[in-house]
C-alpha atoms as a PDB file:
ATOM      1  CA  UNK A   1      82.552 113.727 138.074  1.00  0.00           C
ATOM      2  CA  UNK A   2      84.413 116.921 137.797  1.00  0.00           C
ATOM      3  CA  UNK A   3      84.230 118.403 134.405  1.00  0.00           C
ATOM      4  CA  UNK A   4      88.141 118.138 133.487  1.00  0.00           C
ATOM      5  CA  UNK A   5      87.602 114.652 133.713  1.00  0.00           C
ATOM      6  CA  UNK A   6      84.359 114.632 132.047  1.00  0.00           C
ATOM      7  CA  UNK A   7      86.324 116.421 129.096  1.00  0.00           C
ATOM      8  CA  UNK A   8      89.053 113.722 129.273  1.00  0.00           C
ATOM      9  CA  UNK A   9      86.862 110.911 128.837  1.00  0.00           C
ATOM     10  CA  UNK A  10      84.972 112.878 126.164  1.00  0.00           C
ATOM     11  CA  UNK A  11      88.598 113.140 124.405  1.00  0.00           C
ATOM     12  CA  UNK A  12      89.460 109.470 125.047  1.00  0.00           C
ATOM     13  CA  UNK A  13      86.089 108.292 123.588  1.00  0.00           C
ATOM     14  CA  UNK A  14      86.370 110.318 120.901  1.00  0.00           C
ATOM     15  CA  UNK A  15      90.203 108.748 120.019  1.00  0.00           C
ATOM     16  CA  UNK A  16      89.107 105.653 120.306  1.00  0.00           C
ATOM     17  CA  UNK A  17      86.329 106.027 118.165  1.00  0.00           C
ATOM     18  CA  UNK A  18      88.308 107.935 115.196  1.00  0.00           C
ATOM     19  CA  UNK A  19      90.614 104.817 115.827  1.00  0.00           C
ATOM     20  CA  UNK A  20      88.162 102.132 115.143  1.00  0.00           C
ATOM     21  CA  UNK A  21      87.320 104.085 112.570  1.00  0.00           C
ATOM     22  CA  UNK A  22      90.830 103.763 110.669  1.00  0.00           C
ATOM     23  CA  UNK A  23      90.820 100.601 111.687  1.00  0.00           C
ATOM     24  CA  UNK A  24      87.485  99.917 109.623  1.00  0.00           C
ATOM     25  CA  UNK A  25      88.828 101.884 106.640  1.00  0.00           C
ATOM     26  CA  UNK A  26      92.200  99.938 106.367  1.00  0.00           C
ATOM     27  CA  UNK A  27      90.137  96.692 106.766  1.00  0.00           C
ATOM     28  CA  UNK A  28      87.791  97.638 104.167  1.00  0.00           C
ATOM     29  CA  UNK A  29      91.014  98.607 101.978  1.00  0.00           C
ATOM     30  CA  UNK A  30      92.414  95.500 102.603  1.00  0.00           C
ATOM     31  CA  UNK A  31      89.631  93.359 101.722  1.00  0.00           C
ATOM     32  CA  UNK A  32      88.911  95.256  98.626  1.00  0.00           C
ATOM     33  CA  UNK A  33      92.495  93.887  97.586  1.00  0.00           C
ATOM     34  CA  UNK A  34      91.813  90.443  98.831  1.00  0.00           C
ATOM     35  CA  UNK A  35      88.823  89.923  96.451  1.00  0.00           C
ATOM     36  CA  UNK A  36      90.707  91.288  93.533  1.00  0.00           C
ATOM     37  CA  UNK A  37      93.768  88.710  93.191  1.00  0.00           C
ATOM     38  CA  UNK A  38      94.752  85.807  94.690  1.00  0.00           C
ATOM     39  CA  UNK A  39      97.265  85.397  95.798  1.00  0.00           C
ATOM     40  CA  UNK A  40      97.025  88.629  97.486  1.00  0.00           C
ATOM     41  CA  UNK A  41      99.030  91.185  98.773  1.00  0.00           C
ATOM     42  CA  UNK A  42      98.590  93.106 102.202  1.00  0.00           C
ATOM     43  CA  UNK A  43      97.440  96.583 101.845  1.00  0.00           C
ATOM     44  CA  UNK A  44     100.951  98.963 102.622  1.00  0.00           C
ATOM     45  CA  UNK A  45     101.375 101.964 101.083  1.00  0.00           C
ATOM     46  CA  UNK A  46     104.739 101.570 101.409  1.00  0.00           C
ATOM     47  CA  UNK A  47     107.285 100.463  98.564  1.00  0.00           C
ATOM     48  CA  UNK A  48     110.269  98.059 100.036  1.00  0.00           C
ATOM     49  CA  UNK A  49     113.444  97.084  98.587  1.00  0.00           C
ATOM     50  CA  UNK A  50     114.726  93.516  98.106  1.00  0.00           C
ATOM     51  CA  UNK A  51     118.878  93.991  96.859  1.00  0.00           C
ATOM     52  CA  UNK A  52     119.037  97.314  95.236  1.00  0.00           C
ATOM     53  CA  UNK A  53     117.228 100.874  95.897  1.00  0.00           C
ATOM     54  CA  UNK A  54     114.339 100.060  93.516  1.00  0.00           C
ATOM     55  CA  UNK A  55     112.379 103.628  93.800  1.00  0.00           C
ATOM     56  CA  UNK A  56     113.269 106.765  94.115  1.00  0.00           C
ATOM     57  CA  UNK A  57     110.692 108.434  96.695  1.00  0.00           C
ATOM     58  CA  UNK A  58     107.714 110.200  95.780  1.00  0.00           C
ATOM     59  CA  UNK A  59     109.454 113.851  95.896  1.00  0.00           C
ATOM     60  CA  UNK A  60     108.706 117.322  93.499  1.00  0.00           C
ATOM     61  CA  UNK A  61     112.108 116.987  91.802  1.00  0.00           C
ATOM     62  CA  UNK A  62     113.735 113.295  92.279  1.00  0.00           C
ATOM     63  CA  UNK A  63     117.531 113.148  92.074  1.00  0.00           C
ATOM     64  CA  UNK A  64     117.400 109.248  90.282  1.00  0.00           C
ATOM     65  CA  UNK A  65     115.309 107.652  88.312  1.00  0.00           C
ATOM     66  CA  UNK A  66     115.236 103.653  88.973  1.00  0.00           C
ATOM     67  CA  UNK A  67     114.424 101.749  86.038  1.00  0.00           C
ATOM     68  CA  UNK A  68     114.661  97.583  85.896  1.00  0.00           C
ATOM     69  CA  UNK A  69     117.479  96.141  84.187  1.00  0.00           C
ATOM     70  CA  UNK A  70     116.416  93.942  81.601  1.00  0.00           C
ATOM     71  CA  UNK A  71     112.849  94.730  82.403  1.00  0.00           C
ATOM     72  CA  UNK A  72     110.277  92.135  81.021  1.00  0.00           C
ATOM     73  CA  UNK A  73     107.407  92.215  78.971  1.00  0.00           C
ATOM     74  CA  UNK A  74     104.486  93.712  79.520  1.00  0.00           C
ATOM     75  CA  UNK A  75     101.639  91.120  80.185  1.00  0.00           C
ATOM     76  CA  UNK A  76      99.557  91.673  77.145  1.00  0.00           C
ATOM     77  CA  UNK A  77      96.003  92.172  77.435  1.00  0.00           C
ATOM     78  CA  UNK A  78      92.886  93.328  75.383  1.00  0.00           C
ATOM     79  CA  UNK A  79      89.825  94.301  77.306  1.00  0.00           C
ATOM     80  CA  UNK A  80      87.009  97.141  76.566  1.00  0.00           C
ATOM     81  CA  UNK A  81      87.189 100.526  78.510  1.00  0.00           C
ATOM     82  CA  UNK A  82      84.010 101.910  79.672  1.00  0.00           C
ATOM     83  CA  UNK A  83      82.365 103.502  76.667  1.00  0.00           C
ATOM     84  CA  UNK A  84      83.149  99.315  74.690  1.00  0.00           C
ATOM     85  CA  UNK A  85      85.967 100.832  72.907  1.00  0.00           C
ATOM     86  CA  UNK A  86      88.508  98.127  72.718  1.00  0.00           C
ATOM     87  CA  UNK A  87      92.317  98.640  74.940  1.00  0.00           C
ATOM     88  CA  UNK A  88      94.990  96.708  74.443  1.00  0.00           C
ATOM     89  CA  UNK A  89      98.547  96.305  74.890  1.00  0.00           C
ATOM     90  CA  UNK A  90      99.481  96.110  70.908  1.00  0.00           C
ATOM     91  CA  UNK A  91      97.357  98.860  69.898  1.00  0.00           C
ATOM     92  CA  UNK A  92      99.136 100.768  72.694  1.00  0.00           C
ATOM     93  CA  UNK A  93     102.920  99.634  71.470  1.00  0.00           C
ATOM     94  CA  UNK A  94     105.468 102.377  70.885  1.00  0.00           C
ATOM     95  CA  UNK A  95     103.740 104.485  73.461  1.00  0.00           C
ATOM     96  CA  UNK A  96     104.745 104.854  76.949  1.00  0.00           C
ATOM     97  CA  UNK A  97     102.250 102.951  79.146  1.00  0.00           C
ATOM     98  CA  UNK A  98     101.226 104.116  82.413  1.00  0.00           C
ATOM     99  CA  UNK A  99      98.882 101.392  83.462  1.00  0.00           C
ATOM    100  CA  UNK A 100      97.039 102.936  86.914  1.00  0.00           C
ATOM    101  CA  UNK A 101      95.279 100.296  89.468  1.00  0.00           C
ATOM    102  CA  UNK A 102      92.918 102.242  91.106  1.00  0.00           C
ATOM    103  CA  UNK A 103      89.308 102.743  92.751  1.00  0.00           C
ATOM    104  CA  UNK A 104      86.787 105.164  93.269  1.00  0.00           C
ATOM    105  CA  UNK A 105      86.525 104.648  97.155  1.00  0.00           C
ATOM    106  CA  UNK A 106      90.473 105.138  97.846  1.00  0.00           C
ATOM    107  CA  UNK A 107      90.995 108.143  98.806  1.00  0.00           C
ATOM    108  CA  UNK A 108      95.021 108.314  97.457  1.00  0.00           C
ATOM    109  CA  UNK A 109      93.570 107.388  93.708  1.00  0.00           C
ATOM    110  CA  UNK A 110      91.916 110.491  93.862  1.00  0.00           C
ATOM    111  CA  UNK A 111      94.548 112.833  94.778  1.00  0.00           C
ATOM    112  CA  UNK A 112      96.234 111.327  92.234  1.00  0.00           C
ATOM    113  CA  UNK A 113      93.838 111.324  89.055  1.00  0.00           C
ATOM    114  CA  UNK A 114      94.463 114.885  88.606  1.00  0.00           C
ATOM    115  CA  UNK A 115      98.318 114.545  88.017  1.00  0.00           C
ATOM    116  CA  UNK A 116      97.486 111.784  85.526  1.00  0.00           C
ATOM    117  CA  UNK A 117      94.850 113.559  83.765  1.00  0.00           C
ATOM    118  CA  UNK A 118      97.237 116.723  83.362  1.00  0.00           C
ATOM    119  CA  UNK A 119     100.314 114.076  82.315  1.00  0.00           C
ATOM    120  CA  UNK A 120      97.616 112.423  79.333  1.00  0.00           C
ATOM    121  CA  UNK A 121      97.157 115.931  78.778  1.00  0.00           C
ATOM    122  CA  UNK A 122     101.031 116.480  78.039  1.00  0.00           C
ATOM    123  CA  UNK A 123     101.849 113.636  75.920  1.00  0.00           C
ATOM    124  CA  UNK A 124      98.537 112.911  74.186  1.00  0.00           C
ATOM    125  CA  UNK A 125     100.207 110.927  71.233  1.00  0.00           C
ATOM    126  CA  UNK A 126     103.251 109.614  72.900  1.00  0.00           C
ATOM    127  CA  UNK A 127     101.903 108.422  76.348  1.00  0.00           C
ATOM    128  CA  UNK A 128      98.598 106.350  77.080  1.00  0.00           C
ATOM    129  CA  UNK A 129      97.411 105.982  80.678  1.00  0.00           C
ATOM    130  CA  UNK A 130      95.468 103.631  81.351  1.00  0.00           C
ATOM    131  CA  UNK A 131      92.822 103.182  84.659  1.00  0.00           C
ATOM    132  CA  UNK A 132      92.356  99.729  86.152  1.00  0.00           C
ATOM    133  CA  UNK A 133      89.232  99.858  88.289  1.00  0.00           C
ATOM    134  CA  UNK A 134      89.321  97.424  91.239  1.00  0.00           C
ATOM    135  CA  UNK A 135      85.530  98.643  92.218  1.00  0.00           C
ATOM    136  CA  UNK A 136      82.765  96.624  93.329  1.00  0.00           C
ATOM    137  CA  UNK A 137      80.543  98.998  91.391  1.00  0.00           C
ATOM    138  CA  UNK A 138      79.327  98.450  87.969  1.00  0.00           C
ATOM    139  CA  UNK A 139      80.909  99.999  85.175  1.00  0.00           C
ATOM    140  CA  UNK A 140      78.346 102.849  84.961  1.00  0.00           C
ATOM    141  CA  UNK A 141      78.724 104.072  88.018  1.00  0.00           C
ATOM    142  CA  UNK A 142      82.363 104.298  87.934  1.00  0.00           C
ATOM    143  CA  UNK A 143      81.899 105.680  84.135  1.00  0.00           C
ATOM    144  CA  UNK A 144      79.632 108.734  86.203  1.00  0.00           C
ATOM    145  CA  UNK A 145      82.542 109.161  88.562  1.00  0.00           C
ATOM    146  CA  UNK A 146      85.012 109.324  85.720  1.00  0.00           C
ATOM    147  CA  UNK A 147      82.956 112.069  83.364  1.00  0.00           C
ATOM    148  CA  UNK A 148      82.594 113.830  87.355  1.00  0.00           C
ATOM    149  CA  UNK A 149      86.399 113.816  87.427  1.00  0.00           C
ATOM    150  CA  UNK A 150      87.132 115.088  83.840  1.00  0.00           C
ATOM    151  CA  UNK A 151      88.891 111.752  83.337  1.00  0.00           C
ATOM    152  CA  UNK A 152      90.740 111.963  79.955  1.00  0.00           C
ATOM    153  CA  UNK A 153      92.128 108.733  79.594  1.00  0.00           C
ATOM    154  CA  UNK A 154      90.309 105.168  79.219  1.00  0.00           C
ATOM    155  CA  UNK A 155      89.361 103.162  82.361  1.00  0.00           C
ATOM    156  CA  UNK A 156      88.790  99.177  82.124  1.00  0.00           C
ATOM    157  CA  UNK A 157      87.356  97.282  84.857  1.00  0.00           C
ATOM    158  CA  UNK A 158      89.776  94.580  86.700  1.00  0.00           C
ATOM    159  CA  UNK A 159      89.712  91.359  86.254  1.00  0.00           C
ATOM    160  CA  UNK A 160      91.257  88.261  88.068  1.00  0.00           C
ATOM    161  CA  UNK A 161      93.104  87.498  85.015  1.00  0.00           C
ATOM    162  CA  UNK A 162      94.414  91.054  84.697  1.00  0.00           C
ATOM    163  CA  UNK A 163      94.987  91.225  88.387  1.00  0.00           C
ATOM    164  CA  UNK A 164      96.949  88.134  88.472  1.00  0.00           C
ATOM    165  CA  UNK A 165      99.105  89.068  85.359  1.00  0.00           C
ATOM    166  CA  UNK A 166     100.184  92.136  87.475  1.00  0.00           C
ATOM    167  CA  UNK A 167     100.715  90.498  90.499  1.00  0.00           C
ATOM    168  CA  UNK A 168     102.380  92.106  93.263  1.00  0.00           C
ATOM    169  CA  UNK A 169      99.579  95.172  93.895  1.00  0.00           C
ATOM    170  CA  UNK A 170      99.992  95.788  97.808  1.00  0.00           C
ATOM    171  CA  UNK A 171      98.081  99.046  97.511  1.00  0.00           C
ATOM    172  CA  UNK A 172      96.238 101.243  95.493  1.00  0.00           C
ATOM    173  CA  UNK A 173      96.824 103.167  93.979  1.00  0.00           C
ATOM    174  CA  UNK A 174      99.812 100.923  92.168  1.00  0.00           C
ATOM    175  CA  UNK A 175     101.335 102.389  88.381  1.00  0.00           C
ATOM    176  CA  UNK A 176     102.782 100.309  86.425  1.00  0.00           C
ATOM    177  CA  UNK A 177     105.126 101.640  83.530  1.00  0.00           C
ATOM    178  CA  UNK A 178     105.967 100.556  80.365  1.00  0.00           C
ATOM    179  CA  UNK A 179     108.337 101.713  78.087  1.00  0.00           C
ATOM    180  CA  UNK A 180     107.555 102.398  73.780  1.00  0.00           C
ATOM    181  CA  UNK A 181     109.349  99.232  73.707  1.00  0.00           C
ATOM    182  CA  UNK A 182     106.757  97.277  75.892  1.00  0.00           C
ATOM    183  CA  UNK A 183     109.072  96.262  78.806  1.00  0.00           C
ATOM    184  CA  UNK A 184     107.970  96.905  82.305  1.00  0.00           C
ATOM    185  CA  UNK A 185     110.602  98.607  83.892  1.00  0.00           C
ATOM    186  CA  UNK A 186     109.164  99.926  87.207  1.00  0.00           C
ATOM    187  CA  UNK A 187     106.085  99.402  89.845  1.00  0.00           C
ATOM    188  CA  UNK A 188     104.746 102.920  91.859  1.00  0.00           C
ATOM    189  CA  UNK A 189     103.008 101.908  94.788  1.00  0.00           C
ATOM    190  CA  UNK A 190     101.464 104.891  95.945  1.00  0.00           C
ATOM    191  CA  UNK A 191     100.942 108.768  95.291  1.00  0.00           C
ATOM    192  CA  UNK A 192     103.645 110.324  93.215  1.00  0.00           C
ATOM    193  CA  UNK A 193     103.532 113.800  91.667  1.00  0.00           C
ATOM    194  CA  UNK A 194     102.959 115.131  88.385  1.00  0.00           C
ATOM    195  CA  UNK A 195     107.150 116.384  88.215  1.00  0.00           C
ATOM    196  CA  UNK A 196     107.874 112.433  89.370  1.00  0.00           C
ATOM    197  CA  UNK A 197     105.438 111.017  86.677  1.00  0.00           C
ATOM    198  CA  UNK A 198     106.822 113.437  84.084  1.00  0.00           C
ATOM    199  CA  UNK A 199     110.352 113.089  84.755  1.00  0.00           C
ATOM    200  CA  UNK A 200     109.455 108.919  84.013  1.00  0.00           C
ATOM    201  CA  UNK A 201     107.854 109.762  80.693  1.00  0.00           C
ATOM    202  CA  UNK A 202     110.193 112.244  79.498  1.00  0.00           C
ATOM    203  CA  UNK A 203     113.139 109.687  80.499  1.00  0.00           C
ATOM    204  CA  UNK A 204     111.545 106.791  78.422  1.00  0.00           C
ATOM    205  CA  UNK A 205     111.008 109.163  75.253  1.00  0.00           C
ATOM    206  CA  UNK A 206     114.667 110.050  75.497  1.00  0.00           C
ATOM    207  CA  UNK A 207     113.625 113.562  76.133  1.00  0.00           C
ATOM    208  CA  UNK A 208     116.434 115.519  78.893  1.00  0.00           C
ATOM    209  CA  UNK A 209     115.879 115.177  82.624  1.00  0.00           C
ATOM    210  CA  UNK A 210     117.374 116.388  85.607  1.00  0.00           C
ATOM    211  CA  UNK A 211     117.639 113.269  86.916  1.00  0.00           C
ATOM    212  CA  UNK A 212     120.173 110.561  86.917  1.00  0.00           C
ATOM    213  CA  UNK A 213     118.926 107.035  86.074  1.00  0.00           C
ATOM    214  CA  UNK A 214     119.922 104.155  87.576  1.00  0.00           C
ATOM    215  CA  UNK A 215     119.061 100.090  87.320  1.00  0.00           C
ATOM    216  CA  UNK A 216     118.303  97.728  89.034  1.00  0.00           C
ATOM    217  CA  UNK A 217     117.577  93.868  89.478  1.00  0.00           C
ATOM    218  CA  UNK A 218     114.103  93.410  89.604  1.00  0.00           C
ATOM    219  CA  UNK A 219     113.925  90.501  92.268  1.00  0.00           C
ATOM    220  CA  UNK A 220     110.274  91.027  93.302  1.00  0.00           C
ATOM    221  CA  UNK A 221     109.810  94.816  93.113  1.00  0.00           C
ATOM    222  CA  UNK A 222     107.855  94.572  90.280  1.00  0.00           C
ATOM    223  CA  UNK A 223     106.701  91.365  89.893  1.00  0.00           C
ATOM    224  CA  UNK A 224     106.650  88.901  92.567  1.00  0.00           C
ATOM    225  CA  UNK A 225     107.252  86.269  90.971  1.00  0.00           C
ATOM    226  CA  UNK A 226     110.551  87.534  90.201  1.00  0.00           C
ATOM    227  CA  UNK A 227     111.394  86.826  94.412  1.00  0.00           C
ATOM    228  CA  UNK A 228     113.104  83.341  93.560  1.00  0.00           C
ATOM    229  CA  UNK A 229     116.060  85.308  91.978  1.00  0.00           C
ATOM    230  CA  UNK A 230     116.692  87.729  95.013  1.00  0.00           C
ATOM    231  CA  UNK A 231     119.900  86.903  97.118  1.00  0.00           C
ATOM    232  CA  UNK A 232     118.597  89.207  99.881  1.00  0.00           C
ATOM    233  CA  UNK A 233     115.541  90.058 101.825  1.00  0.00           C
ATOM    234  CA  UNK A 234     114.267  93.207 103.961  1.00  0.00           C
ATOM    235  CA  UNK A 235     115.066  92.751 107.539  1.00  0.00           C
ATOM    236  CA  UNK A 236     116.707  89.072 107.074  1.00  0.00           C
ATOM    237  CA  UNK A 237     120.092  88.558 108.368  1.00  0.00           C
ATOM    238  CA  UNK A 238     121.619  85.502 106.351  1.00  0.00           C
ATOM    239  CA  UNK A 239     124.920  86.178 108.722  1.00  0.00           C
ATOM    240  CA  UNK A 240     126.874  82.798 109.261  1.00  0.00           C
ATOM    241  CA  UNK A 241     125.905  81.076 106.637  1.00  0.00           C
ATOM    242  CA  UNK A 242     127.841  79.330 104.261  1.00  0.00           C
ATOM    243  CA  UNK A 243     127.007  80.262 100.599  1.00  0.00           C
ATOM    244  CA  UNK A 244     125.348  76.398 100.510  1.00  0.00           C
ATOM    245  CA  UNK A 245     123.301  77.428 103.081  1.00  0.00           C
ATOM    246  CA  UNK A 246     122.476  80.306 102.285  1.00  0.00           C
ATOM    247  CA  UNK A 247     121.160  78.877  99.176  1.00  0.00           C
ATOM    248  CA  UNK A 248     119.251  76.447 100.883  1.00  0.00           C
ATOM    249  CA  UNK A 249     117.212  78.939 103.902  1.00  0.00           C
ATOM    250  CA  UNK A 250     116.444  80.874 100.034  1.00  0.00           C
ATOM    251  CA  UNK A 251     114.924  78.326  98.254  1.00  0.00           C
ATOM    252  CA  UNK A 252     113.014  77.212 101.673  1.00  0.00           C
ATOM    253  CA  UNK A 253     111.980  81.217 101.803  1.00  0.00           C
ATOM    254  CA  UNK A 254     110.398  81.012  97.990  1.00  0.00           C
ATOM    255  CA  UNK A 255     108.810  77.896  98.960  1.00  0.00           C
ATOM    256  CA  UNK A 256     107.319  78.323 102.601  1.00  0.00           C
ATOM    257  CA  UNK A 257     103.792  80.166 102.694  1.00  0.00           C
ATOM    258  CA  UNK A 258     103.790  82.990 104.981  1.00  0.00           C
ATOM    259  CA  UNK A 259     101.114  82.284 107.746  1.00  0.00           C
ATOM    260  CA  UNK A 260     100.019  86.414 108.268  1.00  0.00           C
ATOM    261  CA  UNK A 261      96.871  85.360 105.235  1.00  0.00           C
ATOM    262  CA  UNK A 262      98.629  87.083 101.945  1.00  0.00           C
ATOM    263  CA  UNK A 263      98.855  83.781 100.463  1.00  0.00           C
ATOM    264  CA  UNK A 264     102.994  84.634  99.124  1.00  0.00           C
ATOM    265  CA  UNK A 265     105.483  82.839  99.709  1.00  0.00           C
ATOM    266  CA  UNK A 266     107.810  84.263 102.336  1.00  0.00           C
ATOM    267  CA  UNK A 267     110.254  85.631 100.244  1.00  0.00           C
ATOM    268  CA  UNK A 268     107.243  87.820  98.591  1.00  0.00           C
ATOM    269  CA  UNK A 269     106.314  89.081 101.208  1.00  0.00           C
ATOM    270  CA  UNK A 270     109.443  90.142 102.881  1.00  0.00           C
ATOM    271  CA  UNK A 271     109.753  91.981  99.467  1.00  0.00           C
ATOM    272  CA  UNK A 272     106.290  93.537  99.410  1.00  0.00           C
ATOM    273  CA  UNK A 273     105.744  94.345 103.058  1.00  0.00           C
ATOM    274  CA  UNK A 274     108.883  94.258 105.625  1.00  0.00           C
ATOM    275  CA  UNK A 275     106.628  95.659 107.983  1.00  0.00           C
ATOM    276  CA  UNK A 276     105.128  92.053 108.288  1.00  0.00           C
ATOM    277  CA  UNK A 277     105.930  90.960 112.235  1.00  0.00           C
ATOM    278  CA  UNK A 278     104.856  87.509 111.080  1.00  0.00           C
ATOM    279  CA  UNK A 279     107.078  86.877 107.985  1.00  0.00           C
ATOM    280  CA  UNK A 280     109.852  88.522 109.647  1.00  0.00           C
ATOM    281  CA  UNK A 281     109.986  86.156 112.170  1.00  0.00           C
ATOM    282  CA  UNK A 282     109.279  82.826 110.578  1.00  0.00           C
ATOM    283  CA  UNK A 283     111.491  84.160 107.677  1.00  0.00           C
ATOM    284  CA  UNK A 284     114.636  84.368 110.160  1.00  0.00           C
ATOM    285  CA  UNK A 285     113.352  81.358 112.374  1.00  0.00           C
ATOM    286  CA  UNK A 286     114.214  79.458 108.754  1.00  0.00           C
ATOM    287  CA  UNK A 287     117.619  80.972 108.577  1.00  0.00           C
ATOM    288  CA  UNK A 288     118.802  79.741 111.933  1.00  0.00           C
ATOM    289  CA  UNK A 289     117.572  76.188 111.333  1.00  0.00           C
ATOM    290  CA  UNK A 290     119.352  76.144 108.363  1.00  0.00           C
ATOM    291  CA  UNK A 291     122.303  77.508 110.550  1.00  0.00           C
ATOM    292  CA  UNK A 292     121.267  74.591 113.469  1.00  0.00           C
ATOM    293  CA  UNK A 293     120.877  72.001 110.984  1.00  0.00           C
ATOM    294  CA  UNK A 294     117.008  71.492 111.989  1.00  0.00           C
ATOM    295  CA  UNK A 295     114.757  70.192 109.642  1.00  0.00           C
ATOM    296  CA  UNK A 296     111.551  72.327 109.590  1.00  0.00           C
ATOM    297  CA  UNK A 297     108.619  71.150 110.962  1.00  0.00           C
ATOM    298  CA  UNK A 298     106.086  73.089 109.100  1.00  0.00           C
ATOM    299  CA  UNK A 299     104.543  72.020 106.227  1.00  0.00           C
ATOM    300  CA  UNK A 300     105.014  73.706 102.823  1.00  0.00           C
ATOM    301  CA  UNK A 301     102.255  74.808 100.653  1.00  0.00           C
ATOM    302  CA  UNK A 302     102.225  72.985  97.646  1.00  0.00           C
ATOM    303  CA  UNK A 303     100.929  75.974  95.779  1.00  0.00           C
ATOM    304  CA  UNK A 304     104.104  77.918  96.676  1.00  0.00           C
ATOM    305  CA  UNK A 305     106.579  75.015  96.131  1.00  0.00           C
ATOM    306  CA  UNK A 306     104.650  74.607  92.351  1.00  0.00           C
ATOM    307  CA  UNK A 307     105.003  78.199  92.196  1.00  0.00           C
ATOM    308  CA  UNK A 308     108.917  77.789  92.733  1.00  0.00           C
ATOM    309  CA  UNK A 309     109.852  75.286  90.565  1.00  0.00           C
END
């Protein structure tokens, strides 16, 4: 063989190697997820939109701040962080919660642990952060990684209950934040900055920003759940529909399980991941039966249509 094609091969091999490679780590990611919360999400580090701009992206100096509109309670919990001292949401109200979901094996989490550790470090009365591990590891090893990290804020280990309360986690790592006044008014999914993060705390303590803030509906963003009120979707067209019809492809879209194994409804998960081929296409397969007047033949979960009603 001559040797500019041995070289090619060599080069091909080796793509196709680093791409298996991904392909393991995304699985791996993905999995991780799937054994943390059920329902679960798909792993996308990518943070969608249902009827409004929900996020401002993950830039030094953001122009607007997106905060929910009548944002809801925070789900309350009280758990031990790794040393047994107890965490919980009412020892932590009138602060500004930044509740992390996180693990030592993602790779984003860590980039990101130094921009939290500096923002604890910035607001040490007024702001708690708080680490949610998601590892498989037992607390003591993630404690080691913690004191390796300089970690200045407490870490509690995950739990399905915890998970499930914050539903909604596509990726990690996922922030939630909480106002002083314990409402949740937006979801992070993803790496932000320590300018982003700041500009969020200083917002919520009233403090000035150069930023404007705007609302929105939370129809999903946040928490899924939330998906039965949205009157849109990512990527599906409700064109030609009457508004009765509408109404009915929407409550068929909160009740119907999406078939791609994330276990939501597809409504949820044309909210957390339009990159879905599968929900994209059954989602607007409902839409033009509703349009045609056909009956669908699948059959709905009956943990989704409980879910909805």
């Amino acid at each position: 063989m001559p040797r500019t094609l041995t070289i090619f091969a060599s080069v091909a091999l080796l793509a196709g190697l680093c791409a298996l490679a991904l392909v393991g780590l995304h699985t791996r990611a993905k999995n991780r997820v799937r054994s943390a919360s059920p329902p679960v999400a798909k792993t996308t580090a990518v943070k969608q939109d249902a009827n409004a701009a929900p996020a401002a992206a993950a830039a030094d100096k953001p122009a607007v701040l997106y905060f929910a509109k009548d944002p809801e309670p925070v789900p309350p919990f009280i758990t031990q962080d790794l040393s047994g001292k107890p965490v919980s949401t009412a020892a932590l109200k009138g602060k500004v919660i930044l509740l992390n979901f996180w693990a030592t094996w993602c790779g984003p989490c860590r980039e990101e642990i130094p921009e939290l550790i500096a923002l604890q470090a910035q607001y040490p009365d007024q702001l708690a952060v708080v680490g949610v591990s998601e590892d498989d590891i037992s607390p003591e090893q993630v404690a080691k990684f913690a004191q390796k990290m300089n970690i200045n804020y407490p870490i509690v280990m995950a739990t399905r209950q915890l998970d499930a309360e914050y539903d909604g986690i596509a990726a990690f790592p996922t922030s939630f934040l909480v106002s002083r006044e314990g409402r949740v008014v937006q979801k992070d999914v993803g790496v932000y900055s320590f300018d982003y993060y700041n500009m969020q705390v200083r917002a919520l303590l009233g403090l000035p920003v150069d930023a404007r803030i705007e609302t929105f509906q939370d129809v999903g963003q946040i928490f899924l759940k939330n998906a039965a009120h949205a009157t849109e979707l990512p990527g599906v067209s409700f064109a030609g529909l009457t508004p009765a019809q509408k109404k009915v492809a929407l409550r068929q879209l909160n009740a119907k399980t999406c078939t791609c194994g994330c276990g939501m409804t597809l409504a949820q998960c044309r909210i957390n991941d339009t990159t879905c081929p599968v929900s994209n296409e059954l989602a607007n397969k409902v839409v033009k039966e509703v349009v045609a007047g056909v009956t669908p033949k699948n059959v709905f979960s009956p943990k989704a249509q409980s879910q909805n009603r």
